[in-house]
C-alpha atoms as a PDB file:
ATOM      1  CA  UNK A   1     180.429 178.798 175.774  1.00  0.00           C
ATOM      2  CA  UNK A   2     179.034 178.442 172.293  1.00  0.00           C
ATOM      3  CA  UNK A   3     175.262 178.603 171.539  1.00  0.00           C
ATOM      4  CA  UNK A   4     173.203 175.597 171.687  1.00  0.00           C
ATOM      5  CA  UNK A   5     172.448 174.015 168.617  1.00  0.00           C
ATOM      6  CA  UNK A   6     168.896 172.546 167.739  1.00  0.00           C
ATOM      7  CA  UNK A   7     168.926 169.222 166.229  1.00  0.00           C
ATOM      8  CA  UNK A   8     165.841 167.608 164.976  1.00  0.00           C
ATOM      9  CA  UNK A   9     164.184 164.790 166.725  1.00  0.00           C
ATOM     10  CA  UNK A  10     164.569 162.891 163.021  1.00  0.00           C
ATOM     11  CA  UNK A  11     168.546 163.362 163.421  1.00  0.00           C
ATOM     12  CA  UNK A  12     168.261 162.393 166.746  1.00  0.00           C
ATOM     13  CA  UNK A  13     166.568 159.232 166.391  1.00  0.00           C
ATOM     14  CA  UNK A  14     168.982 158.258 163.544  1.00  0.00           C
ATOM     15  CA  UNK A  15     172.023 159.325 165.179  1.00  0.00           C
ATOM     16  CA  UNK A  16     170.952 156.556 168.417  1.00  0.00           C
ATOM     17  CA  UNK A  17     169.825 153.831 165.444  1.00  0.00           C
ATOM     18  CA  UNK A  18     173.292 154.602 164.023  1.00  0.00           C
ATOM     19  CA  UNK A  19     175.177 153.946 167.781  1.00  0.00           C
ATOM     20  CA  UNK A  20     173.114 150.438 167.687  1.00  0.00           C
ATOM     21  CA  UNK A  21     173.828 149.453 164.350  1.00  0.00           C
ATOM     22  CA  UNK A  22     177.736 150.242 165.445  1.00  0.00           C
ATOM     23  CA  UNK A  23     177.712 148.512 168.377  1.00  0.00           C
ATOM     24  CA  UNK A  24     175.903 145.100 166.913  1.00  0.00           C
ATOM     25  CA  UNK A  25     178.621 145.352 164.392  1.00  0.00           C
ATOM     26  CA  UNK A  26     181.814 145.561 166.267  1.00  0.00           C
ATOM     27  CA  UNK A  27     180.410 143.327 169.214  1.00  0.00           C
ATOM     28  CA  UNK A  28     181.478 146.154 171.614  1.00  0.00           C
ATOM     29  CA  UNK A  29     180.231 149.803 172.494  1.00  0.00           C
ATOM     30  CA  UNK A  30     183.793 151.416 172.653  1.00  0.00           C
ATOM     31  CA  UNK A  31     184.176 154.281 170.267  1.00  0.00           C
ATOM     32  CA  UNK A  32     180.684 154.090 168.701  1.00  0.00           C
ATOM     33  CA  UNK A  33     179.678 157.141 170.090  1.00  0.00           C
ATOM     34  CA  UNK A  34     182.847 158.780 169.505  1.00  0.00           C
ATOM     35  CA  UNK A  35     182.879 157.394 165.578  1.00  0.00           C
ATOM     36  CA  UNK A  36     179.181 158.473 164.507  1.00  0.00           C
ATOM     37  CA  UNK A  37     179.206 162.110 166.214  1.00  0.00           C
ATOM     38  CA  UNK A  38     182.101 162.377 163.513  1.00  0.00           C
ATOM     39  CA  UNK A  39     180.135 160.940 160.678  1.00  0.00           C
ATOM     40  CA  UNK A  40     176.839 163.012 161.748  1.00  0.00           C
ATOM     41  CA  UNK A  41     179.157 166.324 162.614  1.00  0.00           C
ATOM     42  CA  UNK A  42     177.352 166.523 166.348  1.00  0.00           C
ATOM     43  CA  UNK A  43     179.148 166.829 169.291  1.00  0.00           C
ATOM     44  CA  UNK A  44     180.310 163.466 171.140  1.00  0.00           C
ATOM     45  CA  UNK A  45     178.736 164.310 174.889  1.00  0.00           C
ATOM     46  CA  UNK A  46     175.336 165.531 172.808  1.00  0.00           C
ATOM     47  CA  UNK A  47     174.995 162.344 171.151  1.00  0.00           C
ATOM     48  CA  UNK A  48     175.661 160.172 174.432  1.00  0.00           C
ATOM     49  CA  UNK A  49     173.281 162.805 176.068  1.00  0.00           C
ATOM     50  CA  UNK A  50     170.944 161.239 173.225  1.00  0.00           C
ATOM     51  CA  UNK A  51     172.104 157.592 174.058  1.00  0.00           C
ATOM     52  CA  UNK A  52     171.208 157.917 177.544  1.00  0.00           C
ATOM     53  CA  UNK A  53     167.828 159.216 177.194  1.00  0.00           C
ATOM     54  CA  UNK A  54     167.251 157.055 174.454  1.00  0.00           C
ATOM     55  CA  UNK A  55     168.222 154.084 177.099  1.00  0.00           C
ATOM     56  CA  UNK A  56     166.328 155.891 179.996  1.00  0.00           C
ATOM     57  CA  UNK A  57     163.017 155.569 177.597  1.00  0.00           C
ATOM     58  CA  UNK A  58     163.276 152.436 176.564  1.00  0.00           C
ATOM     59  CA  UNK A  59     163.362 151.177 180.699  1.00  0.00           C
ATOM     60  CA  UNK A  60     167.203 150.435 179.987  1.00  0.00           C
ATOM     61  CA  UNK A  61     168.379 152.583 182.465  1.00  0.00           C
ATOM     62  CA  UNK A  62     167.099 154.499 185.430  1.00  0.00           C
ATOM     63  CA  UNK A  63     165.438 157.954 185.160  1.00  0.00           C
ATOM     64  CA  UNK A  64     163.039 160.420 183.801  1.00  0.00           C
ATOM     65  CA  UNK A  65     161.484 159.790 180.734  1.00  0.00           C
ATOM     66  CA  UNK A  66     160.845 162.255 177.957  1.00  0.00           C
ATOM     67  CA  UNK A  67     157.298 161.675 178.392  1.00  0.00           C
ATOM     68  CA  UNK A  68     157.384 161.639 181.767  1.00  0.00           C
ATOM     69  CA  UNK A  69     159.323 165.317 181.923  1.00  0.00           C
ATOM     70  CA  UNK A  70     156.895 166.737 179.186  1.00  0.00           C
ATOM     71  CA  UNK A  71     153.831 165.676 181.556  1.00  0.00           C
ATOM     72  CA  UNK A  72     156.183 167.255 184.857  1.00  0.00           C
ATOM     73  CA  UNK A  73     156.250 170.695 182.749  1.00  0.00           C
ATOM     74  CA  UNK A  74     152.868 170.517 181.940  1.00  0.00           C
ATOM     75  CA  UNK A  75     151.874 169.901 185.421  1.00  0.00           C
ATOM     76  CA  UNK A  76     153.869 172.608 186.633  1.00  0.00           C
ATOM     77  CA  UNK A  77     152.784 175.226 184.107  1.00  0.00           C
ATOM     78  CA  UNK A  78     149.073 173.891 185.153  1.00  0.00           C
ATOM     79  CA  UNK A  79     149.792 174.663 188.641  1.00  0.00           C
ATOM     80  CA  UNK A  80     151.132 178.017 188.222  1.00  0.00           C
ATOM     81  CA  UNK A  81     147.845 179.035 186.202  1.00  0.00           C
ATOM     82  CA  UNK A  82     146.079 177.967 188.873  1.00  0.00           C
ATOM     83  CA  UNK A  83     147.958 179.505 191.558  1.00  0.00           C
ATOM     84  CA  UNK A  84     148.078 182.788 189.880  1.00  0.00           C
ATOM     85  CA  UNK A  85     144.665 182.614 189.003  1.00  0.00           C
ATOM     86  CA  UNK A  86     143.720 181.805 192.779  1.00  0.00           C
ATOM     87  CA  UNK A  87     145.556 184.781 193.806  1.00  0.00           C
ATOM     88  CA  UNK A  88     143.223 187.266 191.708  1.00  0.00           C
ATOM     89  CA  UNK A  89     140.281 185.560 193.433  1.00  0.00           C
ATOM     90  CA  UNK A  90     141.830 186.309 196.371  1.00  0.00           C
ATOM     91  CA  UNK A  91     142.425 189.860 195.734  1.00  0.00           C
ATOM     92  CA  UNK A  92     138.929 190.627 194.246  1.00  0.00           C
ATOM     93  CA  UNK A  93     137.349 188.661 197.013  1.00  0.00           C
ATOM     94  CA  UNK A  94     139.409 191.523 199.373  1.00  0.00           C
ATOM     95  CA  UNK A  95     138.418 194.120 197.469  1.00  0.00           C
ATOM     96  CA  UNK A  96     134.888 193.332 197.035  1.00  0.00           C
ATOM     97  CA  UNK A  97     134.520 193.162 200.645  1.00  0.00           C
ATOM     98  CA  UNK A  98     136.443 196.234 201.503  1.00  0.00           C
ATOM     99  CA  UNK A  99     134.074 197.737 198.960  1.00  0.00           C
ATOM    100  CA  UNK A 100     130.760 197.002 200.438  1.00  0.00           C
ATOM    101  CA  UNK A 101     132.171 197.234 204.137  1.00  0.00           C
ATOM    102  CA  UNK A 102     130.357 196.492 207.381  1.00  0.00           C
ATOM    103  CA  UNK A 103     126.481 196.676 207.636  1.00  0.00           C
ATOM    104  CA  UNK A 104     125.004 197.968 210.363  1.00  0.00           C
ATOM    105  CA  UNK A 105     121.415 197.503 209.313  1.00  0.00           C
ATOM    106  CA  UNK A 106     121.229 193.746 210.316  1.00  0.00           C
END
């Protein structure tokens, strides 16, 4: 499988404007896709990735939102700070008390 290209969110957003403007004009959505991946020089299943997640944002269609996945990763990245950082606690809480043992002075 070839490498992943990285396309910028610019060429993105002009490459769905470009799908819209195609489909207003011929009154239909077949080949739009198909005919500005060619123009643009992207792959056709990249830019209908694009056109569904374009749709999915704008409440077209069902599913995760960008925004909504950025905040997910966040979250999740939060959560394993936390976790990890609940873990030393743990561990120096051990340690601590293994350190000053029982008293038998009380």
């Amino acid at each position: 499988m070839p490498a992943r290209k990285k396309y910028s969110a610019e060429l993105q957003q002009h490459a769905v404007r470009m799908v819209h403007d195609e489909r207003r004009r011929n009154g239909t959505s077949y080949g739009s896709v198909s005919k500005v991946a060619e123009e643009l020089g992207v792959g056709r299943e990249t830019l209908r990735g694009w056109m569904r997640q374009a749709e999915i944002d704008s409440g077209v269609r069902p599913g995760r939102s960008t925004e909504d996945a950025r905040r997910i990763a966040e979250l999740e990245k939060e959560l394993a700070e936390l976790k990890r950082a609940n873990r030393i606690l743990l561990e120096a809480g051990g340690f601590i008390a293994r350190e000053l043992g029982p008293r038998s002075d009380r």
